[in-house]
C-alpha atoms as a PDB file:
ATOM      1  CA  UNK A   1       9.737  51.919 122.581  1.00  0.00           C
ATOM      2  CA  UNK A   2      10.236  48.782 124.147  1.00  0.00           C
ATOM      3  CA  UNK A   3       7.917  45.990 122.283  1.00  0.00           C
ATOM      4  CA  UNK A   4       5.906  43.097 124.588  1.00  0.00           C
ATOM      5  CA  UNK A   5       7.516  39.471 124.276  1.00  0.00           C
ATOM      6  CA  UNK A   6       5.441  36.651 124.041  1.00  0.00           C
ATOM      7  CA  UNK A   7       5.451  35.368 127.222  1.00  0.00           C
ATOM      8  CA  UNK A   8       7.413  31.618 126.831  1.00  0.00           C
ATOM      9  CA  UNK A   9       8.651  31.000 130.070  1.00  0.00           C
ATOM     10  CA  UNK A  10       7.935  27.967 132.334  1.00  0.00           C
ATOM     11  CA  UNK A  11       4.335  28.943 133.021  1.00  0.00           C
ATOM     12  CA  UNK A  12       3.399  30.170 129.320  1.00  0.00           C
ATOM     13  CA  UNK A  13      -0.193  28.337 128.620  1.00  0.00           C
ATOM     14  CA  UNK A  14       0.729  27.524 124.828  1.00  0.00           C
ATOM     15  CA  UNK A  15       0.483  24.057 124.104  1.00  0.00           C
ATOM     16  CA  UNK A  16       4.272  22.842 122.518  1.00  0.00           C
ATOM     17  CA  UNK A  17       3.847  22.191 118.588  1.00  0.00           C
ATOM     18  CA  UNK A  18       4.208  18.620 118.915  1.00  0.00           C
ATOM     19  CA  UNK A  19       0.506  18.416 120.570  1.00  0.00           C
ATOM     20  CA  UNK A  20      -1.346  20.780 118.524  1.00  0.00           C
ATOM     21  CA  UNK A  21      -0.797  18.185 116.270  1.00  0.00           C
ATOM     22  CA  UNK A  22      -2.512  15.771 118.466  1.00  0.00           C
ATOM     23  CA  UNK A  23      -5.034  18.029 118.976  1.00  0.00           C
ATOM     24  CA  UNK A  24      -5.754  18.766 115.354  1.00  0.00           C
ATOM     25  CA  UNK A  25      -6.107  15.431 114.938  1.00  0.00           C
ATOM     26  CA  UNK A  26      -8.663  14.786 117.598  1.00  0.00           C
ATOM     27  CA  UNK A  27     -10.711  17.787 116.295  1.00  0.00           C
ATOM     28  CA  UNK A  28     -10.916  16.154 112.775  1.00  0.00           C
ATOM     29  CA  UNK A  29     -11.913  12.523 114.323  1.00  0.00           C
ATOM     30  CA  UNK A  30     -14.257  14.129 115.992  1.00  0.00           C
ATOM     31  CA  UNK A  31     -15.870  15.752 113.145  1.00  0.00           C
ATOM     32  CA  UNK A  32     -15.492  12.549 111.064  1.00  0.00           C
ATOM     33  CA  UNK A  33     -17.354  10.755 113.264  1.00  0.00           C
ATOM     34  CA  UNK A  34     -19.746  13.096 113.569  1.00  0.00           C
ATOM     35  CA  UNK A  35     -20.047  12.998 109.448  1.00  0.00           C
ATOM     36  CA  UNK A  36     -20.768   9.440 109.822  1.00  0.00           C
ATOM     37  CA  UNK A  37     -23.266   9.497 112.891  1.00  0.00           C
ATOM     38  CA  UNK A  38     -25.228  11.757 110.541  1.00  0.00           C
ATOM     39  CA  UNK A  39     -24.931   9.483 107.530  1.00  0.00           C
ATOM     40  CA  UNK A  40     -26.530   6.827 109.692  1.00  0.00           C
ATOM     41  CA  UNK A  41     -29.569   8.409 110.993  1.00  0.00           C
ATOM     42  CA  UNK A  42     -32.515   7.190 109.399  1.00  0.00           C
ATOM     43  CA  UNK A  43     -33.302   7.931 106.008  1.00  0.00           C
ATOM     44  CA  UNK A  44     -36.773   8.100 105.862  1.00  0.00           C
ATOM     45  CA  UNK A  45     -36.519   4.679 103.687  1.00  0.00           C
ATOM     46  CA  UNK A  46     -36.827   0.683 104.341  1.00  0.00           C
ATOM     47  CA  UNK A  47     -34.021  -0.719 103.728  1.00  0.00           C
ATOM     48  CA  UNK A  48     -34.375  -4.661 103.485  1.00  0.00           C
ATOM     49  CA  UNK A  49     -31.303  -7.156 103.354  1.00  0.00           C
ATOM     50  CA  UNK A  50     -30.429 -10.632 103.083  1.00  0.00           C
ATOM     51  CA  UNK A  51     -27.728 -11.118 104.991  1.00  0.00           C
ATOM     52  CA  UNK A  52     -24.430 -13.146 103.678  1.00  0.00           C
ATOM     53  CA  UNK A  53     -24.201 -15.809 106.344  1.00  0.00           C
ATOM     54  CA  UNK A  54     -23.453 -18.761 104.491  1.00  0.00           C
ATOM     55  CA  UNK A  55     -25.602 -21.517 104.424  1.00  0.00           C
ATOM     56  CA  UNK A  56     -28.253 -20.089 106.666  1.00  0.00           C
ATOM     57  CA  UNK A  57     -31.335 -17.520 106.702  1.00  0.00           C
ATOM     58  CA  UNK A  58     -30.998 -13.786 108.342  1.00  0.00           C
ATOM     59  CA  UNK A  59     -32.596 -11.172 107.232  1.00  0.00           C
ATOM     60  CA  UNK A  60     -32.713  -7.605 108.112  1.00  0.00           C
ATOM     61  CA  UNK A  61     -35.385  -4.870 107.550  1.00  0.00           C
ATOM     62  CA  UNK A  62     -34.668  -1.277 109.153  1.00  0.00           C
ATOM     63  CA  UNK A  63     -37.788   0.757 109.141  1.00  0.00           C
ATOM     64  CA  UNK A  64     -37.842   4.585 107.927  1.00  0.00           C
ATOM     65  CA  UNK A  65     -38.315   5.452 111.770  1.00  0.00           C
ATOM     66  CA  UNK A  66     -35.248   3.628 112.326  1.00  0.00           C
ATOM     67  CA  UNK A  67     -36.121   0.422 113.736  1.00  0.00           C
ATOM     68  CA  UNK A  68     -34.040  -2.777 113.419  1.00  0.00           C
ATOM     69  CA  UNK A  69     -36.139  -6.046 112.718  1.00  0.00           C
ATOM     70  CA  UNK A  70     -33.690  -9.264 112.221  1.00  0.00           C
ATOM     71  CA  UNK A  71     -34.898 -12.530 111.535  1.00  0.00           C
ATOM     72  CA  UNK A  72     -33.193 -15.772 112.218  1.00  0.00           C
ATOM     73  CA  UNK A  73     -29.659 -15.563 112.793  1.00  0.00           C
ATOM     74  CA  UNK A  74     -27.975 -17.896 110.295  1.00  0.00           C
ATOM     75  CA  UNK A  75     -25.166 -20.757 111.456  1.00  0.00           C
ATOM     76  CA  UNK A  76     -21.926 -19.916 113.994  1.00  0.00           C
ATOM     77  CA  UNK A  77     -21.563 -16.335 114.460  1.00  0.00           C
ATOM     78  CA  UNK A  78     -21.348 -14.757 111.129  1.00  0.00           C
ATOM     79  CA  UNK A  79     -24.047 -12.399 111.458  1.00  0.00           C
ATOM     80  CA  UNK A  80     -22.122 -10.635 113.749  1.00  0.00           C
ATOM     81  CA  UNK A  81     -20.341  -9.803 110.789  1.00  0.00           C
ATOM     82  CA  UNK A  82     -22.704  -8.877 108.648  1.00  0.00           C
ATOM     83  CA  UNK A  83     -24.779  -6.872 111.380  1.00  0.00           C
ATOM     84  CA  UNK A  84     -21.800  -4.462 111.827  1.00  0.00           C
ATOM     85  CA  UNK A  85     -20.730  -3.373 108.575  1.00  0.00           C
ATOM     86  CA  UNK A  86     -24.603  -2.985 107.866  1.00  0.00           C
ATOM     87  CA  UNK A  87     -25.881  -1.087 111.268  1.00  0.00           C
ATOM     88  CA  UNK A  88     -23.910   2.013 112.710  1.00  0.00           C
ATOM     89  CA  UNK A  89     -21.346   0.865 115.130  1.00  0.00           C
ATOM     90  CA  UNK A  90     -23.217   2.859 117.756  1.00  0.00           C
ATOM     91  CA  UNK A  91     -26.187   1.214 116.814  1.00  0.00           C
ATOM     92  CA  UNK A  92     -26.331  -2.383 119.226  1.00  0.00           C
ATOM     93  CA  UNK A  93     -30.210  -2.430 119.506  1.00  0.00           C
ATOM     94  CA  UNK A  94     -32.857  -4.929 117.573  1.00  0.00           C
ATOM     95  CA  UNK A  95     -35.906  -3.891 118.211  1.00  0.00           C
ATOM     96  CA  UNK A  96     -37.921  -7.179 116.861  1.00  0.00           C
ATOM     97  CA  UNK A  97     -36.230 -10.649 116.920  1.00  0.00           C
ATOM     98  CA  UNK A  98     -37.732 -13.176 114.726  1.00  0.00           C
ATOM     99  CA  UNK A  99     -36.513 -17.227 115.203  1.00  0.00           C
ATOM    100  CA  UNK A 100     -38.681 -18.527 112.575  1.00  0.00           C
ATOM    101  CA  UNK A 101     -37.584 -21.925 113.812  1.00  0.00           C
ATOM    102  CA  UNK A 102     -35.065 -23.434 115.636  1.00  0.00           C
ATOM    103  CA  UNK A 103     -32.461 -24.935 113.409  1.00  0.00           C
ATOM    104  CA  UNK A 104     -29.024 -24.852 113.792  1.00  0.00           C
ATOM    105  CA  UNK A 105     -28.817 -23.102 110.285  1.00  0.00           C
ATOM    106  CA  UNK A 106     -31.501 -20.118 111.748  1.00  0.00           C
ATOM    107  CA  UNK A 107     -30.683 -20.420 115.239  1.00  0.00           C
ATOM    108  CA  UNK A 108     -26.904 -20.487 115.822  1.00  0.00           C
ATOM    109  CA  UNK A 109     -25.992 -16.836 115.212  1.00  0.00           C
ATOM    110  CA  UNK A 110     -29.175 -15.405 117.783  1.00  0.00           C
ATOM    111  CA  UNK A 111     -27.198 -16.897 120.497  1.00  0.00           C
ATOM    112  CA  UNK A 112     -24.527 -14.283 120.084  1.00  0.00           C
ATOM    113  CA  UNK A 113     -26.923 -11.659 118.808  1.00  0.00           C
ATOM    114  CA  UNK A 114     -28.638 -11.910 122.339  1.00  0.00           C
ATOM    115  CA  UNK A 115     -25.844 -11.432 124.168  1.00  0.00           C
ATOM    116  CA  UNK A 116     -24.050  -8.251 122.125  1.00  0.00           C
ATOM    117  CA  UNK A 117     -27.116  -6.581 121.324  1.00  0.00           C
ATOM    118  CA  UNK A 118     -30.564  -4.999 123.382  1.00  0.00           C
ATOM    119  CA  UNK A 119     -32.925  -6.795 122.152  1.00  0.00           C
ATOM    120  CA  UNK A 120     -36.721  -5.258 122.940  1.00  0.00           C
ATOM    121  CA  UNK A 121     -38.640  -8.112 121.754  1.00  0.00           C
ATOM    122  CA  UNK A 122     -38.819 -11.628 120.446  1.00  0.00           C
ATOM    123  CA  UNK A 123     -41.001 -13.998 118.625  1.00  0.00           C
ATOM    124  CA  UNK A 124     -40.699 -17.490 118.906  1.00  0.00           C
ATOM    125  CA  UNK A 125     -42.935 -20.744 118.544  1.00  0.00           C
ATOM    126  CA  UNK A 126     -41.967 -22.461 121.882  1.00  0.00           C
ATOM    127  CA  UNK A 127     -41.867 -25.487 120.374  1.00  0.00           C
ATOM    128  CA  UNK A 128     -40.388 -28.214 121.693  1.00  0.00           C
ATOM    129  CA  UNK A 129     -36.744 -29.376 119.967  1.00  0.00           C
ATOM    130  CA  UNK A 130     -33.769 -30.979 121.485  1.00  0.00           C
ATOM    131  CA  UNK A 131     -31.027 -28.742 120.652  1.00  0.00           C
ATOM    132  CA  UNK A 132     -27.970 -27.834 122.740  1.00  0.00           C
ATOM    133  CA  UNK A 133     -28.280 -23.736 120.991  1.00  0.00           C
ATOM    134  CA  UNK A 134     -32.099 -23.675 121.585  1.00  0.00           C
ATOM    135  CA  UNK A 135     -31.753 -24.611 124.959  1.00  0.00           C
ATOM    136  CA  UNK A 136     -29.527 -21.772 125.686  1.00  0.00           C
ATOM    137  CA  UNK A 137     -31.086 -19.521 123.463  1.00  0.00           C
ATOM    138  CA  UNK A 138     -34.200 -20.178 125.753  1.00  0.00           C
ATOM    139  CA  UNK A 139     -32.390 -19.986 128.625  1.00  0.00           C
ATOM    140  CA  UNK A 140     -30.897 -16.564 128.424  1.00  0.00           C
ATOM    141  CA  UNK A 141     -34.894 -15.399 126.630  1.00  0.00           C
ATOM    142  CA  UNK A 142     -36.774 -16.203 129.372  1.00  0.00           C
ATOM    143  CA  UNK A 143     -34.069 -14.991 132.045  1.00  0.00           C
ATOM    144  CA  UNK A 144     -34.612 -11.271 129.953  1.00  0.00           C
ATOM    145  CA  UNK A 145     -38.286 -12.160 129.879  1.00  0.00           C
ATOM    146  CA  UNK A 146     -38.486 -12.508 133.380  1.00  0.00           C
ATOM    147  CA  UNK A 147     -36.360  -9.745 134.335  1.00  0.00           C
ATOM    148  CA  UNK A 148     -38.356  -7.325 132.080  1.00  0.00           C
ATOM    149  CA  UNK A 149     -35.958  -7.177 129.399  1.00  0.00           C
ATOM    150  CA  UNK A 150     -37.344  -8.348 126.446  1.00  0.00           C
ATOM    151  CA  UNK A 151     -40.917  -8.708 125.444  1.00  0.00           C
ATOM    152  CA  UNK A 152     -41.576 -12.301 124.436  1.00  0.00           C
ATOM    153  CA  UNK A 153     -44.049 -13.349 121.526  1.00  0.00           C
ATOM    154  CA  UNK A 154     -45.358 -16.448 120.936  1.00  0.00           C
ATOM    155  CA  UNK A 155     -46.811 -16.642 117.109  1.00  0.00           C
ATOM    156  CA  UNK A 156     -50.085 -17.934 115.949  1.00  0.00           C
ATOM    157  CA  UNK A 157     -51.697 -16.185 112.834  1.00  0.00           C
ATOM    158  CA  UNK A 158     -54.066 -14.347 114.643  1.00  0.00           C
ATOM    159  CA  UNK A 159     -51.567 -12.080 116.029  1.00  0.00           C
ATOM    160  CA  UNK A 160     -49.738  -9.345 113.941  1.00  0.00           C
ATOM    161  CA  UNK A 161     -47.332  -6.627 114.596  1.00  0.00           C
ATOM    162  CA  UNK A 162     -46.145  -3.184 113.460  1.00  0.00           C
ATOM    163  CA  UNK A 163     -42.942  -1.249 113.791  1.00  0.00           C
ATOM    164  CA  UNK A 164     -42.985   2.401 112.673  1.00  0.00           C
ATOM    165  CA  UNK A 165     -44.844   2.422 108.703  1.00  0.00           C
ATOM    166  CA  UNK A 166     -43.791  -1.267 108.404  1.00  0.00           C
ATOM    167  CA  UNK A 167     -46.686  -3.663 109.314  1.00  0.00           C
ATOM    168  CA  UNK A 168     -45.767  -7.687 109.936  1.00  0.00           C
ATOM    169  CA  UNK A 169     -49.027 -10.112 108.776  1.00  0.00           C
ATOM    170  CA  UNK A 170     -48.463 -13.680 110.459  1.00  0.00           C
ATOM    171  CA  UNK A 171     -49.887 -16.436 107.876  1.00  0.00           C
ATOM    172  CA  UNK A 172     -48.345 -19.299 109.963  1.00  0.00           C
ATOM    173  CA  UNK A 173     -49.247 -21.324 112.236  1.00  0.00           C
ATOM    174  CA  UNK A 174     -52.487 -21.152 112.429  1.00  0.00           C
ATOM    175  CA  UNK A 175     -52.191 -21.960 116.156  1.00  0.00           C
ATOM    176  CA  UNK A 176     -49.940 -21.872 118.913  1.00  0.00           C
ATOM    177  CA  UNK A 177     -47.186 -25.133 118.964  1.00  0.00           C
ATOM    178  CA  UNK A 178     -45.814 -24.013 122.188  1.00  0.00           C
ATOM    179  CA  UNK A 179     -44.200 -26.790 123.730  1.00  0.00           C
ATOM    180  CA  UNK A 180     -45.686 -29.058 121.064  1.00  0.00           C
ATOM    181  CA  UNK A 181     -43.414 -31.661 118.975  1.00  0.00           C
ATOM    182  CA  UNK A 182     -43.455 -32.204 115.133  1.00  0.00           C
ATOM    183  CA  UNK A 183     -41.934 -34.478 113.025  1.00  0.00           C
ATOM    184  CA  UNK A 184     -40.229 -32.114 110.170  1.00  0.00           C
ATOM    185  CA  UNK A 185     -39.245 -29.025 111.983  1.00  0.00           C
ATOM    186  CA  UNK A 186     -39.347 -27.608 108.842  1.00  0.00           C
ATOM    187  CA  UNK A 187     -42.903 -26.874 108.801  1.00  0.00           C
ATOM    188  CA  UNK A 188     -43.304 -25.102 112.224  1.00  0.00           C
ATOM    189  CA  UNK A 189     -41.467 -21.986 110.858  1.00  0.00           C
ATOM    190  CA  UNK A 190     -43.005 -18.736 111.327  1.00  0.00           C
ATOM    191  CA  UNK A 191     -44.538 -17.103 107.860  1.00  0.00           C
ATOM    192  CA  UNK A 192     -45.148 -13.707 107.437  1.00  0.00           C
ATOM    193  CA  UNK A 193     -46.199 -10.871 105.094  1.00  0.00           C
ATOM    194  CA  UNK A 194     -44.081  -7.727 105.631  1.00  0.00           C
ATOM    195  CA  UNK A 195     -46.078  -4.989 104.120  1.00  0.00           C
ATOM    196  CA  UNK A 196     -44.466  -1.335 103.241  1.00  0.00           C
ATOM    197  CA  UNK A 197     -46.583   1.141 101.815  1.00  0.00           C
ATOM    198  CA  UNK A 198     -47.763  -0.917  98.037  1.00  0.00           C
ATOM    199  CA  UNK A 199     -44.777  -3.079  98.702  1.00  0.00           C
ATOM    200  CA  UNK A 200     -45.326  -6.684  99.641  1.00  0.00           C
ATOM    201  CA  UNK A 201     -42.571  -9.093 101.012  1.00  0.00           C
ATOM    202  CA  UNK A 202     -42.958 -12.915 101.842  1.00  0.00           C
ATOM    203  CA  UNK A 203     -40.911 -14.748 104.454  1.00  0.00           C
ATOM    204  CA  UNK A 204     -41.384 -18.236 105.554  1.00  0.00           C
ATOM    205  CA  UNK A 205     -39.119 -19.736 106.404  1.00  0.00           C
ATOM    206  CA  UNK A 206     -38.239 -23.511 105.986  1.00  0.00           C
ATOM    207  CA  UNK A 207     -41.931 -24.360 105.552  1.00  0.00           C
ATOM    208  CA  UNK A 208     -42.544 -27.069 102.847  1.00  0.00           C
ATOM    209  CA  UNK A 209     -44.966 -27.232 100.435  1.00  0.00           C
ATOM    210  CA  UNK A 210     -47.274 -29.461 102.803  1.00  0.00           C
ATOM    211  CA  UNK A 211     -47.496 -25.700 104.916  1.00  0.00           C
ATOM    212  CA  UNK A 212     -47.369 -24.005 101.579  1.00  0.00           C
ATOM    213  CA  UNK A 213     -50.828 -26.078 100.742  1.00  0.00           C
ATOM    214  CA  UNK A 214     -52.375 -25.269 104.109  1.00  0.00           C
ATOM    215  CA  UNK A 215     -51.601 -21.488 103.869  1.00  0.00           C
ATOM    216  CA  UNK A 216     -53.266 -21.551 100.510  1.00  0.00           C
ATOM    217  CA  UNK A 217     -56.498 -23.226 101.832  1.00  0.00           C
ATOM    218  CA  UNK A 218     -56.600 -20.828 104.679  1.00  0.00           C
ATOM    219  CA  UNK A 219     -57.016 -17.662 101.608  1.00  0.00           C
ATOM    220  CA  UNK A 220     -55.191 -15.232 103.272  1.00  0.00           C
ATOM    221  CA  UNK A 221     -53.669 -12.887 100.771  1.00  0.00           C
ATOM    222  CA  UNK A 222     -50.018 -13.865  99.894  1.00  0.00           C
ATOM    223  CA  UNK A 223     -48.962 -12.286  96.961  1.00  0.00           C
ATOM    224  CA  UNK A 224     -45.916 -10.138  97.176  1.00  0.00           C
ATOM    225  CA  UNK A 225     -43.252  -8.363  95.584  1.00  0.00           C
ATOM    226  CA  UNK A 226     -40.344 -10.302  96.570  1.00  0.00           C
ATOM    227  CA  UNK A 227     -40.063 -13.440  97.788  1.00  0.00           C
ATOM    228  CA  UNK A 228     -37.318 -15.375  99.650  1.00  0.00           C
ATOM    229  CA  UNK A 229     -37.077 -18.943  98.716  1.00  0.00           C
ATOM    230  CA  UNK A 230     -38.352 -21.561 101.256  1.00  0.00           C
ATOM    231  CA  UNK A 231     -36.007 -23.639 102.695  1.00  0.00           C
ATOM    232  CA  UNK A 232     -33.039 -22.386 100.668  1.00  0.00           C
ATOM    233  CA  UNK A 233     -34.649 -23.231  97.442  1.00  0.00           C
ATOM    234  CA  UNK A 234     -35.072 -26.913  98.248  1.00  0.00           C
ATOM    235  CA  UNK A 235     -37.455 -28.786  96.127  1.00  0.00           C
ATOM    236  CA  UNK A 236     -39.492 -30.082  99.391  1.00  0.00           C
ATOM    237  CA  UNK A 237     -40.409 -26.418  99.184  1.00  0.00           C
ATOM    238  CA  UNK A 238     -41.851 -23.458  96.510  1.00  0.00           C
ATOM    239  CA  UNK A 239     -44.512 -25.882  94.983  1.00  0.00           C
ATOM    240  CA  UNK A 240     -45.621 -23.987  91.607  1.00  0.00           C
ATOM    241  CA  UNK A 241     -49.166 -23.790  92.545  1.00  0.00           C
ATOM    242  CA  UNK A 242     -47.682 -21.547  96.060  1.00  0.00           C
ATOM    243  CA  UNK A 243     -45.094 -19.758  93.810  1.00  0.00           C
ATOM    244  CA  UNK A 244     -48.366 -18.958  91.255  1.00  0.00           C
ATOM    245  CA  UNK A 245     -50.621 -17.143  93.743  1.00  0.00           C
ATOM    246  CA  UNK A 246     -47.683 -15.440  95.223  1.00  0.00           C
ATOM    247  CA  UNK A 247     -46.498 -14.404  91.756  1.00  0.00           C
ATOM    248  CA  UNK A 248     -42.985 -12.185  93.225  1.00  0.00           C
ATOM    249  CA  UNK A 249     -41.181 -10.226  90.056  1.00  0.00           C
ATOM    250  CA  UNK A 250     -38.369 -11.163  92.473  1.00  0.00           C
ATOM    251  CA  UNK A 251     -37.169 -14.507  94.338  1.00  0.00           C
ATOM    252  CA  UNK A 252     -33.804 -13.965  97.002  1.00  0.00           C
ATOM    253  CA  UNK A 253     -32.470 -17.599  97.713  1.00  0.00           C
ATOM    254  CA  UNK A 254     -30.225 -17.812 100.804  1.00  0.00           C
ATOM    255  CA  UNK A 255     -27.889 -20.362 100.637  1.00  0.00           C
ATOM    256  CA  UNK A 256     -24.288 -20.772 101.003  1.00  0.00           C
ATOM    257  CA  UNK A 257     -21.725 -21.524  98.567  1.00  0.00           C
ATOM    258  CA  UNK A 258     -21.172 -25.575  97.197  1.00  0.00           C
ATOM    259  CA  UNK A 259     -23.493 -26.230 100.310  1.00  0.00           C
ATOM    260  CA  UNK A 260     -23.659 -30.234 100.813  1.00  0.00           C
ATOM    261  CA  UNK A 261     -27.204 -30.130 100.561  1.00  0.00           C
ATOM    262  CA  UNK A 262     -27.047 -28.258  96.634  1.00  0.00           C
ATOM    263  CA  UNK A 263     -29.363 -25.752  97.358  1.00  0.00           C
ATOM    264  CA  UNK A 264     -31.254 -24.276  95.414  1.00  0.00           C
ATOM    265  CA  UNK A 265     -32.542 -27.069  93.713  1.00  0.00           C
ATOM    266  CA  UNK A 266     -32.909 -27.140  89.958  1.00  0.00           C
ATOM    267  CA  UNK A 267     -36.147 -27.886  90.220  1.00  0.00           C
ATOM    268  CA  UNK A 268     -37.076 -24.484  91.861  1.00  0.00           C
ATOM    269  CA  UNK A 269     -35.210 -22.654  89.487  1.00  0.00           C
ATOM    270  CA  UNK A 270     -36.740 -24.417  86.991  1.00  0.00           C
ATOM    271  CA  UNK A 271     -39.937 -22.997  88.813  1.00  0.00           C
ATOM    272  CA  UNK A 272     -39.216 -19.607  88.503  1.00  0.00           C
ATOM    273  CA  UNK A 273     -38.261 -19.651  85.124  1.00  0.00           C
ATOM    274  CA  UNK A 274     -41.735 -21.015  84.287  1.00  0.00           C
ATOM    275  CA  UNK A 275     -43.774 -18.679  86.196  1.00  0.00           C
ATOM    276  CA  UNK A 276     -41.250 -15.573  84.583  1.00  0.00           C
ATOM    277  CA  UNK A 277     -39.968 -14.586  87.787  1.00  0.00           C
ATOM    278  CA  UNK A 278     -36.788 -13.132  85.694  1.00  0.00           C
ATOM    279  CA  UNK A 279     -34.943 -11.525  89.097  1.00  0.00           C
ATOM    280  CA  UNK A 280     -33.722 -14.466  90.832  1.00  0.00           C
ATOM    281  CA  UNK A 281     -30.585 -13.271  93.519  1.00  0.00           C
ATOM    282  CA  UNK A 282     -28.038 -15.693  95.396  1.00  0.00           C
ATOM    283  CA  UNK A 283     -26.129 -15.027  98.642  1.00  0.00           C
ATOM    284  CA  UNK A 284     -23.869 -17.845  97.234  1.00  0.00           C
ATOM    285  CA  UNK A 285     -23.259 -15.795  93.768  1.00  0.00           C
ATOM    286  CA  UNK A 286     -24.432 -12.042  94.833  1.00  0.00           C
ATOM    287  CA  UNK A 287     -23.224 -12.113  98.610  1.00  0.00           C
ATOM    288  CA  UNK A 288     -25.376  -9.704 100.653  1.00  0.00           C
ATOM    289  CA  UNK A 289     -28.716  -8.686  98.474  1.00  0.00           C
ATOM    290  CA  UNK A 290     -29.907  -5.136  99.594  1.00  0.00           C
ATOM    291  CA  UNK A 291     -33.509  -3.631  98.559  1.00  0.00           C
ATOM    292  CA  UNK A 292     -34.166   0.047  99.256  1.00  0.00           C
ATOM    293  CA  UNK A 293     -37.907   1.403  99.243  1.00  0.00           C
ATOM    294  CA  UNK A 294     -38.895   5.130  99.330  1.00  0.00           C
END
C-alpha cells in the first residue's frame, strides 16, 4: 500500500529550517524578557539608593507599592545613567520629583529627567535664582503644570506627603520662599524625614548648620537611621550638636571623586567618629550605596 508523502511542494505551509531558527530565537527573547519583567515587579520592599553621579546629590527611594521618588538630579546628565541600570527599562515614570534646591550640582540632571521620563509630581521652593538650567527647568514645569501634566508642590513644613507605606515629613522651610531671594542658596534646600515602617531617613540637602540650628529650635523630631551628609560633607554643614540629636548608626556622603572642593571635610568625619557613627559610605569610594528594608 501506497504510503502519504509529506506534502513539500510550492504551497507546503512548513516554515524552511533556516527560520525556525529565527523563530526559536524570538520565542526564547520573549520568554527572557518576560523573566526579567517579573524580576522587576515590586518586591514588597523599599529599596533606597544613592545614586553615583559624581559630585552631585540624587537619590532614589522605590516604595514596596512600586513607586519611584527621585530627589535632585546631580550635575550633566549622569543620572540618566544611573536611573536605567537601577529602574526596569520599561519603567520611564517618577512618581515624586524632589529639587531640594537649585544648584547646578542638584539641578543639572532633572533637566533631562523631565524630558525622558512622566513625571506625576514635583516639589520645588520657587525661589528665585539666576540660573540658565533653572530657568528651563521652570520653563518646561510650569508648561506640564499648566497643561495638567504634573502636579506642582511648593514646600513649607507644614505640608507633608505619602506615597504607598512610605510617608515624607517636611522639616524645612518653615515657610514658603517662593519667588524670594537668599544670600547662600545653600540654606533654602528642602529637608525632610522619610519614614518606613520603624525606619527613619534624613535628607537635607545643602542646608548649613545656620538651618541645622533653626530646625533644632523648631523640636520637630529628627532622629533617624541613616543620614546623608549635608552639603557633601562640607564643614559649613553637620554641626555636632545637629549630628547628636539625629544620632544615624549610618552617614551616606555624596560626593564625587578628588572633587575641587575636597568634600567631605575632615572635620565631619572627624564628627562622626566622635559621635560613633561607625558606617560611614562614599559614592567617591563605594560608587552607588543601596539600602533594602523589609
Amino acid at each position: 500500500m501506497d504510503e502519504k508523502q509529506p506534502n513539500i511542494g510550492r504551497n507546503a505551509n512548513i516554515l524552511p529550517r533556516k527560520h525556525w531558527k529565527y523563530f526559536a530565537c524570538g520565542i526564547v527573547l520573549i520568554y527572557g524578557l518576560f523573566i526579567v519583567a517579573f524580576k522587576e515587579l515590586p518586591d514588597e520592599k523599599m529599596h533606597l539608593r544613592f545614586l553615583d553621579v559624581g559630585q552631585g546629590d540624587s537619590v532614589l527611594i522605590q516604595t514596596p507599592e512600586g513607586h519611584n521618588i527621585l530627589i535632585d538630579g546631580g550635575p550633566k546628565s549622569e543620572v540618566l545613567k544611573q536611573l536605567s541600570s537601577t529602574l526596569p527599562f520599561f519603567n520611564k515614570e517618577i512618581d515624586f520629583l524632589v529639587l531640594t534646591h537649585p544648584h547646578s550640582d542638584h539641578l543639572e540632571g532633572l533637566v533631562e529627567v523631565l524630558k525622558k521620563y512622566k513625571v506625576h509630581a514635583v516639589l520645588v521652593t520657587g525661589i528665585a535664582y539666576k540660573n540658565s538650567y533653572y530657568k528651563e527647568f521652570l520653563k518646561d514645569l510650569n508648561k506640564l503644570a499648566d497643561e495638567g501634566e504634573i502636579k506642582l508642590y511648593t514646600a513649607i513644613a507644614s505640608q507633608d506627603f505619602k506615597l504607598g507605606s512610605v510617608y515624607f515629613d517636611t522639616l524645612y522651610p518653615f515657610e514658603s520662599l517662593a519667588g524670594k531671594t537668599i544670600k547662600n542658596l545653600n540654606n533654602s534646600s528642602i529637608a525632610f524625614r522619610v519614614l518606613y515602617k520603624d525606619t527613619a531617613i534624613l535628607l537635607t540637602g545643602d542646608d548649613e548648620s545656620m538651618v541645622e540650628e533653626e530646625i533644632l529650635k523648631s523640636g520637630e523630631e529628627i532622629s533617624a537611621d541613616i543620614f546623608k551628609a549635608a552639603h557633601h560633607g562640607s564643614k559649613t554643614a553637620n554641626s555636632y550638636e545637629f549630628l547628636q540629636a539625629v544620632s544615624p548608626g549610618t552617614a551616606v556622603i555624596q560626593c564625587g571623586k578628588n572633587n575641587q572642593f575636597q568634600h567631605p571635610h575632615a572635620e565631619t568625619l572627624r564628627t562622626f567618629y566622635r559621635l560613633g557613627i561607625k558606617n560611614v559610605f562614599r559614592n567617591d569610594l563605594d560608587g552607588r550605596v543601596e539600602f533594602e528594608f523589609d
